[in-house]
N, C-alpha and C. Protein backbone atom coordinates (compact mmCIF):
# COMPACT_ATOMS: atom_id res chain seq x y z
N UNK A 1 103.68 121.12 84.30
CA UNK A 1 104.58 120.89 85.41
C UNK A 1 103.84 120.10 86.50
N UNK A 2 104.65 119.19 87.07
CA UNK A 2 103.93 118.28 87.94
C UNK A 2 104.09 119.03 89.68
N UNK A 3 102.74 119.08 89.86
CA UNK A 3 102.58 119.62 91.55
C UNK A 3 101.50 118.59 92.06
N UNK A 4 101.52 119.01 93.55
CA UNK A 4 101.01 118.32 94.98
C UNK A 4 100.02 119.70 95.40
N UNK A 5 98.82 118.77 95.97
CA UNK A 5 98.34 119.83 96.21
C UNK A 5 97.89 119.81 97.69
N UNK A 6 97.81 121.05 98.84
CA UNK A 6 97.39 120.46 99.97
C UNK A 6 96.11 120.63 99.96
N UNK A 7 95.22 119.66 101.00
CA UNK A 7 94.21 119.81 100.59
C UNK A 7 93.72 119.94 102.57
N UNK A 8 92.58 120.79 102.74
CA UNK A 8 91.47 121.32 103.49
C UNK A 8 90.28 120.92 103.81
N UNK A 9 89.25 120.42 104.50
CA UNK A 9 88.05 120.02 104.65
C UNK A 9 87.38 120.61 105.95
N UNK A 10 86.32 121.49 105.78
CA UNK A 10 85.53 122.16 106.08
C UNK A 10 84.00 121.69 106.39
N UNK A 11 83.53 121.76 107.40
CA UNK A 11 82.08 120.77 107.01
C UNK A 11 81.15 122.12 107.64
N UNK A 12 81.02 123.16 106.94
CA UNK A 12 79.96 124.15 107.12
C UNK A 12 78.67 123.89 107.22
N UNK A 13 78.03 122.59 107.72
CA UNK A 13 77.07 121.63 107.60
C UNK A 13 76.25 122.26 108.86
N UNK A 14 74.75 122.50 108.83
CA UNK A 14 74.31 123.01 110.01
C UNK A 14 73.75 121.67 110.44
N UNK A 15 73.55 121.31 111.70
CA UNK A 15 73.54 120.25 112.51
C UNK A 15 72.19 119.31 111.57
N UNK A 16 71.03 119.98 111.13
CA UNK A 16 70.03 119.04 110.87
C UNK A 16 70.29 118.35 109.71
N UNK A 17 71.47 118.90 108.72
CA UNK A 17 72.00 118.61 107.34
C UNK A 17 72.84 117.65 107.83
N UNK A 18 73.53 117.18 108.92
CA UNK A 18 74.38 116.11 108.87
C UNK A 18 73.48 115.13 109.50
N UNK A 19 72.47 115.45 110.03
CA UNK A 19 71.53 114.46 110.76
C UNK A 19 71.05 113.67 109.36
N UNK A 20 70.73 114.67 108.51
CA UNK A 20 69.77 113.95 107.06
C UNK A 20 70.93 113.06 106.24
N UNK A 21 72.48 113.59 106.31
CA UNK A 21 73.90 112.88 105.43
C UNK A 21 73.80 111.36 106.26
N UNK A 22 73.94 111.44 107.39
CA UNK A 22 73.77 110.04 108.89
C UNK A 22 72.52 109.26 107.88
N UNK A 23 71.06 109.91 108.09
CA UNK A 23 70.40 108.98 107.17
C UNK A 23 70.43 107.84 105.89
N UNK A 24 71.19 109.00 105.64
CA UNK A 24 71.48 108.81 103.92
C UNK A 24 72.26 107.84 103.98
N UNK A 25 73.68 107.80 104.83
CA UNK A 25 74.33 107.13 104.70
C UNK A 25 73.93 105.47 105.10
N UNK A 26 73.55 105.54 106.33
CA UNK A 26 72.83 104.27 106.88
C UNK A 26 71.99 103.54 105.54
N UNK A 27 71.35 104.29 104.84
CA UNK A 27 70.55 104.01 103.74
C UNK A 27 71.15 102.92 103.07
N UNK A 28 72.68 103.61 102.44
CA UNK A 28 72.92 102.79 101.41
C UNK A 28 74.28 101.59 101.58
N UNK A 29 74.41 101.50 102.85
CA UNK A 29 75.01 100.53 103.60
C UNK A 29 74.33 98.95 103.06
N UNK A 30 75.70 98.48 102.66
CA UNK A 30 75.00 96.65 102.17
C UNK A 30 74.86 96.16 103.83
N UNK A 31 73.85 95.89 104.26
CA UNK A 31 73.96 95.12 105.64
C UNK A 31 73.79 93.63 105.78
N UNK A 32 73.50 93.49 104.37
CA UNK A 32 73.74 91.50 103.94
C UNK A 32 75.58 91.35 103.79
N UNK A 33 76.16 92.13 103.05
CA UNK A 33 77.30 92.00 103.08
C UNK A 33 78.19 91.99 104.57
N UNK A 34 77.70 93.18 105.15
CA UNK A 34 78.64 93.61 106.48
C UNK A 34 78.06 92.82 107.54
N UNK A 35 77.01 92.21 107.44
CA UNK A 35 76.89 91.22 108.54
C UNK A 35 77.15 90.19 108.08
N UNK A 36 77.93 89.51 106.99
CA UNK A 36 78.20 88.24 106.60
C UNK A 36 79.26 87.54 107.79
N UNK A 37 78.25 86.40 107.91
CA UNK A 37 79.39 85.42 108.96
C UNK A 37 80.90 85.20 108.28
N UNK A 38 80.77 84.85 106.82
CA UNK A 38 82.54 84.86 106.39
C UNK A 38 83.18 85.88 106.04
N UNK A 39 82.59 87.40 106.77
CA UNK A 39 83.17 88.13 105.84
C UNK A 39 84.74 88.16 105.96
N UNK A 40 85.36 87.80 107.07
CA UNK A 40 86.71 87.89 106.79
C UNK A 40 87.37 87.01 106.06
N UNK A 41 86.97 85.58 105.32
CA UNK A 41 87.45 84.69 104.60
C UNK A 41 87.13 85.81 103.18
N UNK A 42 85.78 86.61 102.93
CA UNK A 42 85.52 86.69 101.66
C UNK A 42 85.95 88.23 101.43
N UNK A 43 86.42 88.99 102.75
CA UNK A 43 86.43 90.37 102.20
C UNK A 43 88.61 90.35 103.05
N UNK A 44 88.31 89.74 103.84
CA UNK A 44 90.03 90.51 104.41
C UNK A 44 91.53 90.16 103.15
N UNK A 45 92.15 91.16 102.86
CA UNK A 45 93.09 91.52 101.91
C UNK A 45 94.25 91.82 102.74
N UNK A 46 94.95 91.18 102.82
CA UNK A 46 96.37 90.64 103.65
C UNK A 46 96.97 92.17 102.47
N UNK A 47 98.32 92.65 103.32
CA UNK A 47 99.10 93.59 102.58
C UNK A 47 100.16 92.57 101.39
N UNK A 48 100.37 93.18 100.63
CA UNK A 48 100.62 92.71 99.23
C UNK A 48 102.07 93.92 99.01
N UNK A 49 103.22 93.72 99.05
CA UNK A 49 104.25 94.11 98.65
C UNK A 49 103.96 94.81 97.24
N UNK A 50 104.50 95.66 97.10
CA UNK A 50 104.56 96.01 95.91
C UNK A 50 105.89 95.92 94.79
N UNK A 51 106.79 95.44 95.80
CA UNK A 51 108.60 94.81 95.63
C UNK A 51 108.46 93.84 96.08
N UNK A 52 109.79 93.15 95.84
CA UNK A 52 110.58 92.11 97.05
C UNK A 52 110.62 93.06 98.31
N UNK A 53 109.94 92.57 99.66
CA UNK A 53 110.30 93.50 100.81
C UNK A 53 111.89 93.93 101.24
N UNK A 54 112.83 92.34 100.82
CA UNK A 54 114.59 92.67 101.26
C UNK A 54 114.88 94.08 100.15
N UNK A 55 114.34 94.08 98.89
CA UNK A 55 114.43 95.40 97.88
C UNK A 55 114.54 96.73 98.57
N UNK A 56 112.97 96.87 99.09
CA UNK A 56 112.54 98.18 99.75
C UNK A 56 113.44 98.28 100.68
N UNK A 57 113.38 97.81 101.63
CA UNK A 57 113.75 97.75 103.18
C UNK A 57 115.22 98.56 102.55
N UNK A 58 115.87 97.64 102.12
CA UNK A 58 117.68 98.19 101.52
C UNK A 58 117.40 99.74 100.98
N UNK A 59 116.10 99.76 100.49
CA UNK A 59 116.37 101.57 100.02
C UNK A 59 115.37 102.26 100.94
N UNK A 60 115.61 102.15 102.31
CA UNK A 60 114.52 102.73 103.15
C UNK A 60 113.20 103.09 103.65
N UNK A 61 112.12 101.64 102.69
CA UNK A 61 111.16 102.24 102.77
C UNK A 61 110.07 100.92 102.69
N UNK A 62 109.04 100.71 103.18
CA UNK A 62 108.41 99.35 102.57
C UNK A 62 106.68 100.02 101.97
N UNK A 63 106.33 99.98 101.34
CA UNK A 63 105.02 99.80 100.45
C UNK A 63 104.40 98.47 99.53
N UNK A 64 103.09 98.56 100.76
CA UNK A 64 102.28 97.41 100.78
C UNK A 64 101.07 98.61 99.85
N UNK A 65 100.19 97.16 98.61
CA UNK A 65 98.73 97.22 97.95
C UNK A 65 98.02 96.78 99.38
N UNK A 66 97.47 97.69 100.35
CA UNK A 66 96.50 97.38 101.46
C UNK A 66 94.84 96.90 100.70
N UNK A 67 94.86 97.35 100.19
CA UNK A 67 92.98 97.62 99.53
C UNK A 67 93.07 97.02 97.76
N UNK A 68 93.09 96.35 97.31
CA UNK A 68 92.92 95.72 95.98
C UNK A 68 91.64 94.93 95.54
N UNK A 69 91.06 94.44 96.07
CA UNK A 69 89.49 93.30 95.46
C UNK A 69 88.91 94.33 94.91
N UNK A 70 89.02 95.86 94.96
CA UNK A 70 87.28 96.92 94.56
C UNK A 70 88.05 97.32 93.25
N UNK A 71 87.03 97.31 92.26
CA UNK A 71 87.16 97.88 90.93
C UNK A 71 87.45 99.23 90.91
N UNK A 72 86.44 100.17 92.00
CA UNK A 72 85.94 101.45 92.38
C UNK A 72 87.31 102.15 93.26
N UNK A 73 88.02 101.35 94.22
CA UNK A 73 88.80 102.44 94.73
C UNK A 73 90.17 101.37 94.96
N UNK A 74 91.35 102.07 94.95
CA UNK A 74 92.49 101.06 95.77
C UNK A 74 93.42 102.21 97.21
N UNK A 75 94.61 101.19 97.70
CA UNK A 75 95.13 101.80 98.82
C UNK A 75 96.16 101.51 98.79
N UNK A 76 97.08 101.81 99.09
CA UNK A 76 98.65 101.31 99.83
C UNK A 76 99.21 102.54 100.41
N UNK A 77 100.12 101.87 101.48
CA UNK A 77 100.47 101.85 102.58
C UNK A 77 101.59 102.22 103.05
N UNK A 78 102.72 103.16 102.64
CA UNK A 78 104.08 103.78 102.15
C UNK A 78 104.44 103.98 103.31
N UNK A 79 105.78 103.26 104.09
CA UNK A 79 106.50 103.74 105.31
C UNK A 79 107.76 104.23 104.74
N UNK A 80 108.20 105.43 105.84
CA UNK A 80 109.81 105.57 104.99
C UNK A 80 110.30 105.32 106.50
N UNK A 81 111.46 104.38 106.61
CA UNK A 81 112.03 104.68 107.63
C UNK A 81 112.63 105.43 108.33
N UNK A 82 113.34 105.67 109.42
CA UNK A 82 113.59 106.87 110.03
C UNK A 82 115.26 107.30 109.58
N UNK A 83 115.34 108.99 109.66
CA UNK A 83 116.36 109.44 108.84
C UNK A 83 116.59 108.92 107.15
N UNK A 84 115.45 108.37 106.29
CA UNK A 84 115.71 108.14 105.25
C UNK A 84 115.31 109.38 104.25
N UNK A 85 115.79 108.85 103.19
CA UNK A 85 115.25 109.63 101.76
C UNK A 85 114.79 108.70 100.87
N UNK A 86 113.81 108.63 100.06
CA UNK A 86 113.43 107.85 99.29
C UNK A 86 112.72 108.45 97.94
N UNK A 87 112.57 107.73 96.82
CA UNK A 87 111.39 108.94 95.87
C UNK A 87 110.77 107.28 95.10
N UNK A 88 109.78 108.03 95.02
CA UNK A 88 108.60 107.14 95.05
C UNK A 88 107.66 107.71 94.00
N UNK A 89 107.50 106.69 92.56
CA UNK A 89 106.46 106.79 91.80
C UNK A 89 105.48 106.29 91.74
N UNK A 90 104.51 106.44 91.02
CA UNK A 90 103.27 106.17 90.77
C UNK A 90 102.73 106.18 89.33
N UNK A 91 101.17 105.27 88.93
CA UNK A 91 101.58 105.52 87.81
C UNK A 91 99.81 106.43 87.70
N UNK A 92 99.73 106.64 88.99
CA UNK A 92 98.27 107.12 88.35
C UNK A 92 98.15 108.45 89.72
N UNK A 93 97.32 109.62 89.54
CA UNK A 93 97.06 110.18 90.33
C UNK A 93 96.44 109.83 92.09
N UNK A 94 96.95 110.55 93.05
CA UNK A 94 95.93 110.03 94.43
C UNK A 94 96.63 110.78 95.13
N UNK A 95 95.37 110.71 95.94
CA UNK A 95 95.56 111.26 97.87
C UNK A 95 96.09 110.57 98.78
N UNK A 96 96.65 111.46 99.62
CA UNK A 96 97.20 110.84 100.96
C UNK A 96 96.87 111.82 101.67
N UNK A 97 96.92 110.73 103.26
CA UNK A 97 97.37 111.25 104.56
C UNK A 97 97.80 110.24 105.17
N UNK A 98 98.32 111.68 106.50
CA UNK A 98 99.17 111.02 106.98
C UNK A 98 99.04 109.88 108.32
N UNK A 99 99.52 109.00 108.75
CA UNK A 99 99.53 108.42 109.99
C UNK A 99 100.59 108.42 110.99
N UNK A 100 101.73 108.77 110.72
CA UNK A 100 102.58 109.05 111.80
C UNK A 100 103.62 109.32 111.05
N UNK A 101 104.78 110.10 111.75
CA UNK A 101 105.67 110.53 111.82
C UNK A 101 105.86 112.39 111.04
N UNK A 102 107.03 112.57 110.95
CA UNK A 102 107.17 113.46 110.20
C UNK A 102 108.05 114.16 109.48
N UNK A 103 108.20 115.20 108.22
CA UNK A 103 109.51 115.46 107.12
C UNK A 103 108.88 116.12 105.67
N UNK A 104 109.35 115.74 105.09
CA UNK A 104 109.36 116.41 103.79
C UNK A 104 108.42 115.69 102.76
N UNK A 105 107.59 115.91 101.58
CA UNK A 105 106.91 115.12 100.63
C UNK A 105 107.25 116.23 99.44
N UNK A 106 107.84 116.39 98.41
CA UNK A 106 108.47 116.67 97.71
C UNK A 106 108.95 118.49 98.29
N UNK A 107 108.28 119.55 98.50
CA UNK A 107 108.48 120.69 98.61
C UNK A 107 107.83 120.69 100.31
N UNK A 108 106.73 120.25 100.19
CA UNK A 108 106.18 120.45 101.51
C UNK A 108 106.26 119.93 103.01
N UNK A 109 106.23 120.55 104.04
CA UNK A 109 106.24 120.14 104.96
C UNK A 109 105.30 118.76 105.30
N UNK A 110 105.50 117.83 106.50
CA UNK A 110 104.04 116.75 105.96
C UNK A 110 104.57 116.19 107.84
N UNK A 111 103.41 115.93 108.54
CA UNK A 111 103.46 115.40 109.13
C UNK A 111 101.78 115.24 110.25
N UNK A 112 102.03 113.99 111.56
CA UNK A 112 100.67 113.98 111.62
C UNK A 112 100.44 114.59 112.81
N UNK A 113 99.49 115.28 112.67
CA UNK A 113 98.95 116.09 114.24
C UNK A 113 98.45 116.06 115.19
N UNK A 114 98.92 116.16 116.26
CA UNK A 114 98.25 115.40 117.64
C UNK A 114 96.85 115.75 118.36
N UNK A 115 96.42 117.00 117.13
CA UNK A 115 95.32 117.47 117.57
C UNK A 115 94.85 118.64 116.49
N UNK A 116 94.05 118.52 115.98
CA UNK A 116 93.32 119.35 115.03
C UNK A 116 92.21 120.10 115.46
N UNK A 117 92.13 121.27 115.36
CA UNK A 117 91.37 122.74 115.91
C UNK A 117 90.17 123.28 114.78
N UNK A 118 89.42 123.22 115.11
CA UNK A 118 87.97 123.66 114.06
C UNK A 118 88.74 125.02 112.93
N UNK A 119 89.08 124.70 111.87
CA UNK A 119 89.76 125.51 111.12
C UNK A 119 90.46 125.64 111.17
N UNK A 120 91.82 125.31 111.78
CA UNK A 120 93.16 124.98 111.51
C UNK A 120 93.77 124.51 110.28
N UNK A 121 94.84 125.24 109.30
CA UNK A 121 95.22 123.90 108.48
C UNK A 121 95.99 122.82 109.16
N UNK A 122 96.40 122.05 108.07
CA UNK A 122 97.30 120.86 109.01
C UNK A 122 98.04 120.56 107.71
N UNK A 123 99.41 120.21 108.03
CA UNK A 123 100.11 119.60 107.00
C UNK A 123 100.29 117.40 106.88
N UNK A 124 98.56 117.22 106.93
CA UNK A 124 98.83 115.83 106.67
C UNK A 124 97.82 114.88 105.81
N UNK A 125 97.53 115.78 104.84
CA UNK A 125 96.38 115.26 103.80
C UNK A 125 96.80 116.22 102.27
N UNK A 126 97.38 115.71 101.46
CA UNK A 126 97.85 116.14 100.25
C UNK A 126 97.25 115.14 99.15
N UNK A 127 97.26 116.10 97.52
CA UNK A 127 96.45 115.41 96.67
C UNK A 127 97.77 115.42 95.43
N UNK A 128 97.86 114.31 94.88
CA UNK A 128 99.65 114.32 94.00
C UNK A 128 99.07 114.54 92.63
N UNK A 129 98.93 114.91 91.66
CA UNK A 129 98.34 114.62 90.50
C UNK A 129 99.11 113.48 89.90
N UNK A 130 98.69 113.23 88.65
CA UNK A 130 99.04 111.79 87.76
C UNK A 130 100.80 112.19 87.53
N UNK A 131 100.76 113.51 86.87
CA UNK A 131 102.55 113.82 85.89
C UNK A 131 103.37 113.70 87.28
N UNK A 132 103.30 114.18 88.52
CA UNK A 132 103.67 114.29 89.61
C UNK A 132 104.18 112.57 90.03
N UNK A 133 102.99 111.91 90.15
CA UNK A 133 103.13 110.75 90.82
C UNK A 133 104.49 109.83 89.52
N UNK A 134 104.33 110.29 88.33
CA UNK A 134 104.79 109.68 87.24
C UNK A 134 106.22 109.77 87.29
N UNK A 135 106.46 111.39 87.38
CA UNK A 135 108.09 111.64 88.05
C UNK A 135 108.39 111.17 89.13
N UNK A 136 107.65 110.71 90.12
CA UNK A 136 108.26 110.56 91.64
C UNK A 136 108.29 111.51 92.44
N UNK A 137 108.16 111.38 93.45
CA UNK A 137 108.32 112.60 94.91
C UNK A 137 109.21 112.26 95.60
N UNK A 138 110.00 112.96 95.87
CA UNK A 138 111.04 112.94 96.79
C UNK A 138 110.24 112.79 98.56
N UNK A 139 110.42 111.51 99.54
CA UNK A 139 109.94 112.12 100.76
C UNK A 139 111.42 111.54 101.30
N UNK A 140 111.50 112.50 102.23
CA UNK A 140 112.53 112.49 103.69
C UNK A 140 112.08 112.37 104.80
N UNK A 141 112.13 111.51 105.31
CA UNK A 141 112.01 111.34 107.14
C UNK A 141 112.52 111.71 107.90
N UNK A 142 112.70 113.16 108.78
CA UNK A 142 113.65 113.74 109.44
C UNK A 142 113.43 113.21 110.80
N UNK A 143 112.68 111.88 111.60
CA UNK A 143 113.03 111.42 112.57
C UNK A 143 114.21 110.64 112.72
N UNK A 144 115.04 110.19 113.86
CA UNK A 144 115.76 109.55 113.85
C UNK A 144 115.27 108.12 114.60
N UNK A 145 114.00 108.18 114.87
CA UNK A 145 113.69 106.81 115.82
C UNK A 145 112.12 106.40 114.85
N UNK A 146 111.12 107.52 114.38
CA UNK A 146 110.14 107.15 113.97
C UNK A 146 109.90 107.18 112.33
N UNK A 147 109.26 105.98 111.99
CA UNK A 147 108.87 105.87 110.87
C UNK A 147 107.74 106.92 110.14
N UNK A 148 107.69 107.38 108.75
CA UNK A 148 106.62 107.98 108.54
C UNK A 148 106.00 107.10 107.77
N UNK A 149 104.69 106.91 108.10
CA UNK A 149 103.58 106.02 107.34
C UNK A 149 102.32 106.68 106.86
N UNK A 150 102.09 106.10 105.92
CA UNK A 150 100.98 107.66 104.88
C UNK A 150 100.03 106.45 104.20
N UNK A 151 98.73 106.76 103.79
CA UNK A 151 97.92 106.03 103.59
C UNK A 151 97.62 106.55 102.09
N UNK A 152 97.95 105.88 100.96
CA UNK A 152 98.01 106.85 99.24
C UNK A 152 96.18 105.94 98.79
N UNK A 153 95.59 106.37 98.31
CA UNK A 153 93.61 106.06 97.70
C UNK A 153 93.99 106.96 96.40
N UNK A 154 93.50 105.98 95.74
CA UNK A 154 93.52 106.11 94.51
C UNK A 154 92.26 105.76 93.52
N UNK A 155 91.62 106.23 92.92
CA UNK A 155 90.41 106.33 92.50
C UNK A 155 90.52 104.72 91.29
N UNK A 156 89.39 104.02 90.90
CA UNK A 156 89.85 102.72 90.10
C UNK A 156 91.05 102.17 90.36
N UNK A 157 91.57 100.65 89.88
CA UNK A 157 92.14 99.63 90.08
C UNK A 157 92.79 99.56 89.29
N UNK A 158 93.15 100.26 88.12
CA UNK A 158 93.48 100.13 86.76
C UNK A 158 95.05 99.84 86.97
N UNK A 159 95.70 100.36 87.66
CA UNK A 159 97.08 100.59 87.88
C UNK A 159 97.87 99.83 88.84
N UNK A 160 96.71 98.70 89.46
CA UNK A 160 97.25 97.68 90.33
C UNK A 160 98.63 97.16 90.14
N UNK A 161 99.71 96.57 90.75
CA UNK A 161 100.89 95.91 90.01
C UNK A 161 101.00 94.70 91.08
């Protein structure tokens, strides 16, 4: 049976352990790449429809491929407009969260929070599995003025369209 899962992040990290992760990370940073004078000719990825936009728009919703050049990870970019319903497949498993608005993502509540509390849950970071994404999810936008926009990462490129 296809489910969503919510997902939690905790960083029980005592201060000198994130000082050594900061290291680490700086470490393995390309800094020939990220200081490249062209990097926006050689790295910026314009949003990429995943329809005809007049398509979407007519069934309430527009989704842009944001992130496509990396073998390693992809992105897009799912708005539903306001007061819509829409259901939306996929053909491969991934995560989201959220960026604004708020409503329904198949069973669950989903929206984004104006402020997050050291251990709080939050309803705006969910994980879809593959059979899930394959059937489609039902999301609803219960604003009447604001859009909900959700950010879907998806592990490999394989499933680009």
């Amino acid at each position: 049976m296809p489910f969503v899962i919510r997902m939690t992040i905790y960083f029980p990290f005592p201060a000198i352990m994130l000082y050594s992760i900061y290291d680490y990370l700086m470490s393995i940073i390309d800094w020939e790449k990220n200081t490249d004078p062209d990097f926006y000719k050689n790295y910026f990825m314009p949003p990429k429809p995943v329809r005809p936009i007049e398509e979407m728009q007519e069934e309430g919703y527009v989704e842009e491929w944001i992130c496509y050049k990396s073998k390693v990870v992809s992105a897009k970019r799912l708005t539903v407009f306001p007061g819509q319903t829409v259901n939306i497949s996929d053909k491969a498993a991934y995560g989201f969260y959220m960026l604004q608005g708020h409503g329904k993502f198949g069973v669950w509540d989903i929206e984004t929070p104006s402020m997050i509390r050291y251990g709080e849950l939050t309803n705006d970071e969910f994980f879809v599995t593959a059979p899930a994404a394959e059937a489609g999810i039902k999301i609803t936008n219960h604003s009447k003025t604001e859009p909900i926009v959700l950010l879907k990462h998806f592990a490999g490129n394989s499933v680009l369209e």
